[in-house]
PDB file of N, CA and C in Angstrom:
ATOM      1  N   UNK A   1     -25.622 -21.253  57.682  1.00  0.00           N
ATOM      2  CA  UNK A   1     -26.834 -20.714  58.273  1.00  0.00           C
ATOM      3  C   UNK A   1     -26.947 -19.229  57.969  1.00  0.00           C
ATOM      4  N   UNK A   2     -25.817 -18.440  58.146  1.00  0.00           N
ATOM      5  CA  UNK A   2     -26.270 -17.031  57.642  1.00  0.00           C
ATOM      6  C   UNK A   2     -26.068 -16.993  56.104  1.00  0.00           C
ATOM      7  N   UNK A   3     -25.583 -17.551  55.501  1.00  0.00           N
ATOM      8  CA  UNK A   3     -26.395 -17.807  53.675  1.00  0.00           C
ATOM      9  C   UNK A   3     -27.641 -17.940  53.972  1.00  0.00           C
ATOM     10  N   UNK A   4     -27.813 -18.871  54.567  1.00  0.00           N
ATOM     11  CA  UNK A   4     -29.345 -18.914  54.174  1.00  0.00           C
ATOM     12  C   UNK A   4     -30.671 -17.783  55.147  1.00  0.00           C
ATOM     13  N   UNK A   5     -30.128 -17.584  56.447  1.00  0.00           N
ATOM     14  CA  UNK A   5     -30.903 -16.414  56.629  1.00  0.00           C
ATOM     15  C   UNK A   5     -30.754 -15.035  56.062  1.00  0.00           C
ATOM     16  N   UNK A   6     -29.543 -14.724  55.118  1.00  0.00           N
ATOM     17  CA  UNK A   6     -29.796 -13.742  54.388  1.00  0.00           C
ATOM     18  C   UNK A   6     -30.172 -13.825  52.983  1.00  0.00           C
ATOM     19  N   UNK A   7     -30.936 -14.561  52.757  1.00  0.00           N
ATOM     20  CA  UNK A   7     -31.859 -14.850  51.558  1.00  0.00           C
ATOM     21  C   UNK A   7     -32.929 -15.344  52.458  1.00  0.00           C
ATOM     22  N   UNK A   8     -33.818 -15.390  53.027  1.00  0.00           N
ATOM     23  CA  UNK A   8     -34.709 -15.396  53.905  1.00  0.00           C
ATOM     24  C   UNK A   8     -34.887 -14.643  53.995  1.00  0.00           C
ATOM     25  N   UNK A   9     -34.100 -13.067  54.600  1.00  0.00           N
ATOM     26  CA  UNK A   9     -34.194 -11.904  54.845  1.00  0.00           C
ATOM     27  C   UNK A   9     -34.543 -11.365  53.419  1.00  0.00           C
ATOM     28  N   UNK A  10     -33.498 -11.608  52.052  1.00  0.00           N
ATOM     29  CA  UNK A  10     -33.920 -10.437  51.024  1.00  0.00           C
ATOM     30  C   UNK A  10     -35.779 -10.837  50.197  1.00  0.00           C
ATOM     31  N   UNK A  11     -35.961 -12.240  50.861  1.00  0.00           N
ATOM     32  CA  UNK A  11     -37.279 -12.320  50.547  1.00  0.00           C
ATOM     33  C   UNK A  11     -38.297 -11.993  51.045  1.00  0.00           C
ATOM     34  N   UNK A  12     -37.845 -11.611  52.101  1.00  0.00           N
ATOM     35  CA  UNK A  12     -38.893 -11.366  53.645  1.00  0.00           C
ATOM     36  C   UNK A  12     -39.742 -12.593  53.801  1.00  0.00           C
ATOM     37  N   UNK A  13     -38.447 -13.348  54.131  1.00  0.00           N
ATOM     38  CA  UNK A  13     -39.282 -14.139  54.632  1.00  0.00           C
ATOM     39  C   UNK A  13     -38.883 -14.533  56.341  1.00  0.00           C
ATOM     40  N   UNK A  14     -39.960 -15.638  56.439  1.00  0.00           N
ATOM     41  CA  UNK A  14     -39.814 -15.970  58.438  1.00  0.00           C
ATOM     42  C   UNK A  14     -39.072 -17.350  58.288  1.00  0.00           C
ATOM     43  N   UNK A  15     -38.248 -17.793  59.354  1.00  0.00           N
ATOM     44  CA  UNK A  15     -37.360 -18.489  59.479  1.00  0.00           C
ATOM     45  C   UNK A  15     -37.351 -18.987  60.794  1.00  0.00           C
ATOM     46  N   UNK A  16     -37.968 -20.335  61.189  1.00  0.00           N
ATOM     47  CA  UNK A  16     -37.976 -21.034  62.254  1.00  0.00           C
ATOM     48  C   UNK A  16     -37.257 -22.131  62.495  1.00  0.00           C
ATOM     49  N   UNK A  17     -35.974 -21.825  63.746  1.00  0.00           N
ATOM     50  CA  UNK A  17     -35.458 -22.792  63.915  1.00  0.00           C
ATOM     51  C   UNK A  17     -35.401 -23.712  64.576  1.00  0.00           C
ATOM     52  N   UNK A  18     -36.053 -24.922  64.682  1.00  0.00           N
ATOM     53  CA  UNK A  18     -36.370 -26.185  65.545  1.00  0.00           C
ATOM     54  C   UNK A  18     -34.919 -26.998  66.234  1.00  0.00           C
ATOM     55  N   UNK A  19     -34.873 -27.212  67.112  1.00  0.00           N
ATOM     56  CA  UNK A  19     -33.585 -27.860  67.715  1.00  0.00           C
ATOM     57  C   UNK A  19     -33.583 -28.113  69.175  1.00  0.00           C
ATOM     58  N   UNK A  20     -32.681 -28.508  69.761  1.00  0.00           N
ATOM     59  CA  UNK A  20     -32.525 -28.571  71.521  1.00  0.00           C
ATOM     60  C   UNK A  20     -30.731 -28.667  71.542  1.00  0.00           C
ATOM     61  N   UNK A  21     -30.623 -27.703  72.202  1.00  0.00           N
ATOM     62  CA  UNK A  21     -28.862 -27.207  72.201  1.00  0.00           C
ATOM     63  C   UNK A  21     -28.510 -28.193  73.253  1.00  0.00           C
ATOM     64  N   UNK A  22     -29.640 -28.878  73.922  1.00  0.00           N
ATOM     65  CA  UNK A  22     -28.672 -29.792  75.161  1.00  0.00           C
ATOM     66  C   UNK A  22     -28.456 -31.019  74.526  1.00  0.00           C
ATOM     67  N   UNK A  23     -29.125 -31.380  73.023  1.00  0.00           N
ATOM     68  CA  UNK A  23     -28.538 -32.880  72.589  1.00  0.00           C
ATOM     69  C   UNK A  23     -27.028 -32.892  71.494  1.00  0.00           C
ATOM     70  N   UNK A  24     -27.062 -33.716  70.564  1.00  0.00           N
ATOM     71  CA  UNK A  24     -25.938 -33.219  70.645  1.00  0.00           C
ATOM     72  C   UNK A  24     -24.950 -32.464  69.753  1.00  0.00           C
ATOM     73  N   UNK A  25     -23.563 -32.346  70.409  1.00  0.00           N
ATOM     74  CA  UNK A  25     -22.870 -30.661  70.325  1.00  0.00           C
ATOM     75  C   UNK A  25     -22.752 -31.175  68.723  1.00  0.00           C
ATOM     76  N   UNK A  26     -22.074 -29.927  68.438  1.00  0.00           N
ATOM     77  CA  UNK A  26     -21.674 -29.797  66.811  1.00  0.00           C
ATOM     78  C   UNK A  26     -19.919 -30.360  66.626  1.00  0.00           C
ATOM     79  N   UNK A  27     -19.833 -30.423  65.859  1.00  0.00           N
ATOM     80  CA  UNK A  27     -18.608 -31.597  65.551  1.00  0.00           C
ATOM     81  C   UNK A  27     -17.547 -30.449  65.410  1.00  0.00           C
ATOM     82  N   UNK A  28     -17.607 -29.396  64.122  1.00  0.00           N
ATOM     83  CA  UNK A  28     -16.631 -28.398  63.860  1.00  0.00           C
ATOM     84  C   UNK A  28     -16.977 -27.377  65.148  1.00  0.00           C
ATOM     85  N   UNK A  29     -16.655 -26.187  64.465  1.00  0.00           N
ATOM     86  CA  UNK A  29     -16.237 -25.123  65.593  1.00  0.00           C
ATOM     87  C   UNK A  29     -17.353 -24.571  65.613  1.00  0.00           C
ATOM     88  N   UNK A  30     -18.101 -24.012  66.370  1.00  0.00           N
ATOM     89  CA  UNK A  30     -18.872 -23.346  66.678  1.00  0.00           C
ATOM     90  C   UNK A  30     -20.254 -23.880  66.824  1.00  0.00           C
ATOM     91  N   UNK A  31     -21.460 -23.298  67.582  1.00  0.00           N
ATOM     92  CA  UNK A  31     -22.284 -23.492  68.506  1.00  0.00           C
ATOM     93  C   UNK A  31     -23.379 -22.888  67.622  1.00  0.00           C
ATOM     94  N   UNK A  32     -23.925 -22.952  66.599  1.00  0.00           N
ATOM     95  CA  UNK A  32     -24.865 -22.114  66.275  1.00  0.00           C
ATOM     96  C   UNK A  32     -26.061 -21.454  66.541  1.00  0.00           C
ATOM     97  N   UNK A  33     -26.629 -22.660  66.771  1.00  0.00           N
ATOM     98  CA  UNK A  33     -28.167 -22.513  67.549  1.00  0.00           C
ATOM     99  C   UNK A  33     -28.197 -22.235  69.170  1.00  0.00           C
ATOM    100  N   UNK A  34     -27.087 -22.674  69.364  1.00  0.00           N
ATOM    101  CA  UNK A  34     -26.808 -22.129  70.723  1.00  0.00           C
ATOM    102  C   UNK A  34     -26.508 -20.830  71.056  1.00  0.00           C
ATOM    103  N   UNK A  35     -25.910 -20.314  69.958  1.00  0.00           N
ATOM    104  CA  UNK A  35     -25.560 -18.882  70.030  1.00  0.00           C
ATOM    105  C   UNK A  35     -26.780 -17.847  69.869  1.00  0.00           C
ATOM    106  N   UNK A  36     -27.566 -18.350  68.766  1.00  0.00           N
ATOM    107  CA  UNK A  36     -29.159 -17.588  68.227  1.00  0.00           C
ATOM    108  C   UNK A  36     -29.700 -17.539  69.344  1.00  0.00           C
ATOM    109  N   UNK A  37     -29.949 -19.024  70.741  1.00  0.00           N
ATOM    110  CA  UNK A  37     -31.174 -18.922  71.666  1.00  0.00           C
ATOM    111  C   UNK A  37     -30.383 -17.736  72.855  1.00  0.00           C
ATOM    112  N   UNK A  38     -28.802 -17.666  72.499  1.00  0.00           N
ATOM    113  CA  UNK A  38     -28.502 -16.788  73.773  1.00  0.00           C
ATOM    114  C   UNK A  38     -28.458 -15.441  73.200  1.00  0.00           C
ATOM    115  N   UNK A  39     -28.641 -15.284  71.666  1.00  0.00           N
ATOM    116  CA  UNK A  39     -28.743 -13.827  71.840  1.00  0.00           C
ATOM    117  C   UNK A  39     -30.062 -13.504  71.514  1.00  0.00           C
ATOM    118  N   UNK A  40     -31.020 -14.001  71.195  1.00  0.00           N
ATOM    119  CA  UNK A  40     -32.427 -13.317  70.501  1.00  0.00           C
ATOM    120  C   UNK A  40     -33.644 -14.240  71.749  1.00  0.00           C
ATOM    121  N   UNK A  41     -32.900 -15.224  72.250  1.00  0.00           N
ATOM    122  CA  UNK A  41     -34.112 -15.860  72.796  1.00  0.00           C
ATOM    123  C   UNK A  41     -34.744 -17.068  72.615  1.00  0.00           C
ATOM    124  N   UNK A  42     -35.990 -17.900  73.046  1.00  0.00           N
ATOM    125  CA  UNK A  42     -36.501 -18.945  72.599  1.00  0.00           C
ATOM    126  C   UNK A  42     -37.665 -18.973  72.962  1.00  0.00           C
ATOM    127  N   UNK A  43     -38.183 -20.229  72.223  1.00  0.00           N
ATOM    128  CA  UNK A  43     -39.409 -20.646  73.078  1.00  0.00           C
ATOM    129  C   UNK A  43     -39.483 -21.911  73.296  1.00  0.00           C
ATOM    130  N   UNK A  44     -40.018 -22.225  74.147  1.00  0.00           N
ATOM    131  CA  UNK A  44     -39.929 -23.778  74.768  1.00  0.00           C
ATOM    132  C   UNK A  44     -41.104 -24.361  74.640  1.00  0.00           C
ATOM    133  N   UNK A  45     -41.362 -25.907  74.144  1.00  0.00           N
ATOM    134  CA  UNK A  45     -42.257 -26.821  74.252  1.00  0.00           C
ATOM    135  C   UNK A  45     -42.618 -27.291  75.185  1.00  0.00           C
ATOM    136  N   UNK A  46     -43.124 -27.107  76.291  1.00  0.00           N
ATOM    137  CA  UNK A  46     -43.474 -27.813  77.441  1.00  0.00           C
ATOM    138  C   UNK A  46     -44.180 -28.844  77.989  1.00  0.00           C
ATOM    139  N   UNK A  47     -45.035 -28.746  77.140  1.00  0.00           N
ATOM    140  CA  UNK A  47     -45.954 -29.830  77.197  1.00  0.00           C
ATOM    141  C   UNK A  47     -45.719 -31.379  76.314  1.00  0.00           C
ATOM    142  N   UNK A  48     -46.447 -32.440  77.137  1.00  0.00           N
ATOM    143  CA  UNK A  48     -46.197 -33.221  76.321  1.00  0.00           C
ATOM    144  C   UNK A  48     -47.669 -33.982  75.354  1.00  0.00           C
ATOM    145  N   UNK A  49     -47.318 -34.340  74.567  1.00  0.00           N
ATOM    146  CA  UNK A  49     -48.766 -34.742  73.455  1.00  0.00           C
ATOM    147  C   UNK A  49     -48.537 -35.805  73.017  1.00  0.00           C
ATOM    148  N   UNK A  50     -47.775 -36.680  72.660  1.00  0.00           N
ATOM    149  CA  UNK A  50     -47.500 -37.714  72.077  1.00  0.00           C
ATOM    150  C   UNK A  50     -48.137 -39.164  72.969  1.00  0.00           C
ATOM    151  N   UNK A  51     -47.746 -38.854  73.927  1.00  0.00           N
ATOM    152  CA  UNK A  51     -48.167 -40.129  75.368  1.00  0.00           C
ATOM    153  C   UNK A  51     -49.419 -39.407  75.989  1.00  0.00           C
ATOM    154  N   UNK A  52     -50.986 -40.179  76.003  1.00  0.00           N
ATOM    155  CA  UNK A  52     -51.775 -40.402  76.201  1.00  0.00           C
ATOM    156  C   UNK A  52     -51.996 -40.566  78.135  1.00  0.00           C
ATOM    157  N   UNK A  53     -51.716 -41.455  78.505  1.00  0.00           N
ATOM    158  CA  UNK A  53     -51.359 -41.514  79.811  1.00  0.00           C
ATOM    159  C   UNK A  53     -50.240 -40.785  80.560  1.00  0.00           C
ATOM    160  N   UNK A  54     -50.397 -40.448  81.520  1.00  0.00           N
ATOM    161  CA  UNK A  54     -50.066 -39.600  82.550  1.00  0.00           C
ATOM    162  C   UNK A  54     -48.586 -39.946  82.835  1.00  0.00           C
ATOM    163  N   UNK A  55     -48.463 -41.519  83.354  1.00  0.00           N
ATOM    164  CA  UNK A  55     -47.305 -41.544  83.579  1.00  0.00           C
ATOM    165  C   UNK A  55     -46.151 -41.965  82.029  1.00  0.00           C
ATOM    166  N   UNK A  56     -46.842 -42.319  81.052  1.00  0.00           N
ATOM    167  CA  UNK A  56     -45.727 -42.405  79.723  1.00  0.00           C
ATOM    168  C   UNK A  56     -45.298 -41.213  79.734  1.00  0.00           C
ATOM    169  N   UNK A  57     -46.396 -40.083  79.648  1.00  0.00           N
ATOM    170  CA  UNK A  57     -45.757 -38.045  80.041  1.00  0.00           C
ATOM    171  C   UNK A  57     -44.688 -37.775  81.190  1.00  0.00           C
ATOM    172  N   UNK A  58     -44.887 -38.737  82.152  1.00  0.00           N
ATOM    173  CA  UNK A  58     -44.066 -38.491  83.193  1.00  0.00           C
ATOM    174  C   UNK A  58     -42.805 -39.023  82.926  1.00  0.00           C
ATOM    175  N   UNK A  59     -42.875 -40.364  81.846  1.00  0.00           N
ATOM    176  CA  UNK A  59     -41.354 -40.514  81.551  1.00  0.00           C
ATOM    177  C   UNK A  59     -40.644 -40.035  80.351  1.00  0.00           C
ATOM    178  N   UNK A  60     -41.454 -39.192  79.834  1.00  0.00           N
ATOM    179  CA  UNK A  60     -41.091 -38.213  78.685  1.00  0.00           C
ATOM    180  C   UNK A  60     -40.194 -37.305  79.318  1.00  0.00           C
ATOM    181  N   UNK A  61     -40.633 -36.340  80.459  1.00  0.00           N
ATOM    182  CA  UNK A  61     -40.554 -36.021  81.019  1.00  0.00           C
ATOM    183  C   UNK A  61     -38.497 -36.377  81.654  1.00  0.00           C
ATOM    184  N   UNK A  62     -38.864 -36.996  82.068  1.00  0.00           N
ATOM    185  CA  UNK A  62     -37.860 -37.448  82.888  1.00  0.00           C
ATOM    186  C   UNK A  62     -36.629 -37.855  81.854  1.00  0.00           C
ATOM    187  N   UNK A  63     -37.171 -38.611  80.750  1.00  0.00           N
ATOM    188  CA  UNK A  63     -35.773 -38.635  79.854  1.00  0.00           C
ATOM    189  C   UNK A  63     -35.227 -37.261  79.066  1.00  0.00           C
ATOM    190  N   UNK A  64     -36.356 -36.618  79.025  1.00  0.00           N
ATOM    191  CA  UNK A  64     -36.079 -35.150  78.834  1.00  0.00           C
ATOM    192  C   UNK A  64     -35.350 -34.217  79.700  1.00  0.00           C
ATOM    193  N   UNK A  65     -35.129 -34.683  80.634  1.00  0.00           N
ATOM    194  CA  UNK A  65     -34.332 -34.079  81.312  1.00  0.00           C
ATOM    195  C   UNK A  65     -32.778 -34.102  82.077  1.00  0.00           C
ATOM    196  N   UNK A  66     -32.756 -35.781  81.279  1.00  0.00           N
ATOM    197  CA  UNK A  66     -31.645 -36.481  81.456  1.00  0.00           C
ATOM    198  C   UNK A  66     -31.707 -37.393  82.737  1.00  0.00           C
ATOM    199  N   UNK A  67     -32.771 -37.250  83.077  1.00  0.00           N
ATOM    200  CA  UNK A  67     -32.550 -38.786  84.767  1.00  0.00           C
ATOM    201  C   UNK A  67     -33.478 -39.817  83.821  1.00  0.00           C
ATOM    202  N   UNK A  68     -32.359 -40.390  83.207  1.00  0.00           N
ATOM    203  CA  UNK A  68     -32.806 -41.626  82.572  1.00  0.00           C
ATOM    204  C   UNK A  68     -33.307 -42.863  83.372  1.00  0.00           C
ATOM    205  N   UNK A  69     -32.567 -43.396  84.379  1.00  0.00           N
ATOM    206  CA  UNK A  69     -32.785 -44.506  85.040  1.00  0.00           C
ATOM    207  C   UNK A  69     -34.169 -43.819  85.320  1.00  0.00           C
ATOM    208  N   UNK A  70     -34.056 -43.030  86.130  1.00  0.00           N
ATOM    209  CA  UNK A  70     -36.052 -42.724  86.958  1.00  0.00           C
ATOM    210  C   UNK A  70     -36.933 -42.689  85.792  1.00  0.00           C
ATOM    211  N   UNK A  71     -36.571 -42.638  84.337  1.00  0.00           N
ATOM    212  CA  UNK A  71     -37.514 -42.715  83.192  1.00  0.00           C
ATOM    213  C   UNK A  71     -37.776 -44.268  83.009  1.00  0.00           C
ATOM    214  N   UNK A  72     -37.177 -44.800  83.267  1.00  0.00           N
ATOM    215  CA  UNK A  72     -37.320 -46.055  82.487  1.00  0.00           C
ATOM    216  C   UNK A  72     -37.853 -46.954  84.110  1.00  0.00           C
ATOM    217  N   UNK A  73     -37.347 -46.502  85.594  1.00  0.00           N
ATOM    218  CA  UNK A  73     -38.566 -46.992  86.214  1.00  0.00           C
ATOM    219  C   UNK A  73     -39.974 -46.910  86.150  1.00  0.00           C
ATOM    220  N   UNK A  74     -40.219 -46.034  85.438  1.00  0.00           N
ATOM    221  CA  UNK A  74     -41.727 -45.624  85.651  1.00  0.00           C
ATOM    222  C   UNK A  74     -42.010 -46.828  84.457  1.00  0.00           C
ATOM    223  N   UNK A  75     -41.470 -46.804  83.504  1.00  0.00           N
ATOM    224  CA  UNK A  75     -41.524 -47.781  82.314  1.00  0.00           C
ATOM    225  C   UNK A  75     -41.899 -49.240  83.133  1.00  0.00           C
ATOM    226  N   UNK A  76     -41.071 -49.514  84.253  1.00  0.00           N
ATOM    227  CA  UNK A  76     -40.808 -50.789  84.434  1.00  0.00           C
ATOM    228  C   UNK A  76     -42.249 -51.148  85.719  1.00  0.00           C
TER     229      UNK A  76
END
């Protein structure tokens, strides 16, 4: 990753990194993206767009946050 953001950098260019540090960890040593959102920051997706109805959002929602069983009641 820093190969490649420092050729990003000598091009000037922008570099967006898409991910979620709560799924899952990295196998070797170190935390990468986890390390970038704790030192520079993030931004978060909040909303949901994909599910049309209210409650499919609500179980987006909910598996997104890890209370799976209460996701998959709303399903049921």
């Amino acid at each position: 990753l820093a190969r490649v953001l420092d050729i990003a950098e000598l091009a000037q260019a922008k570099v967006v990194l898409v991910g979620d540090a709560m799924q899952l960890q990295p196998i070797q040593a170190g935390a990468a993206f986890r390390a970038i959102t704790e030192r520079i920051g993030f931004a978060e997706l909040a909303g949901v767009r994909r599910q049309h109805q209210q409650w499919a959002r609500e179980a987006s929602r909910l598996f997104a946050r890890g209370e799976v069983e209460q996701g998959l009641d709303v399903y049921a």
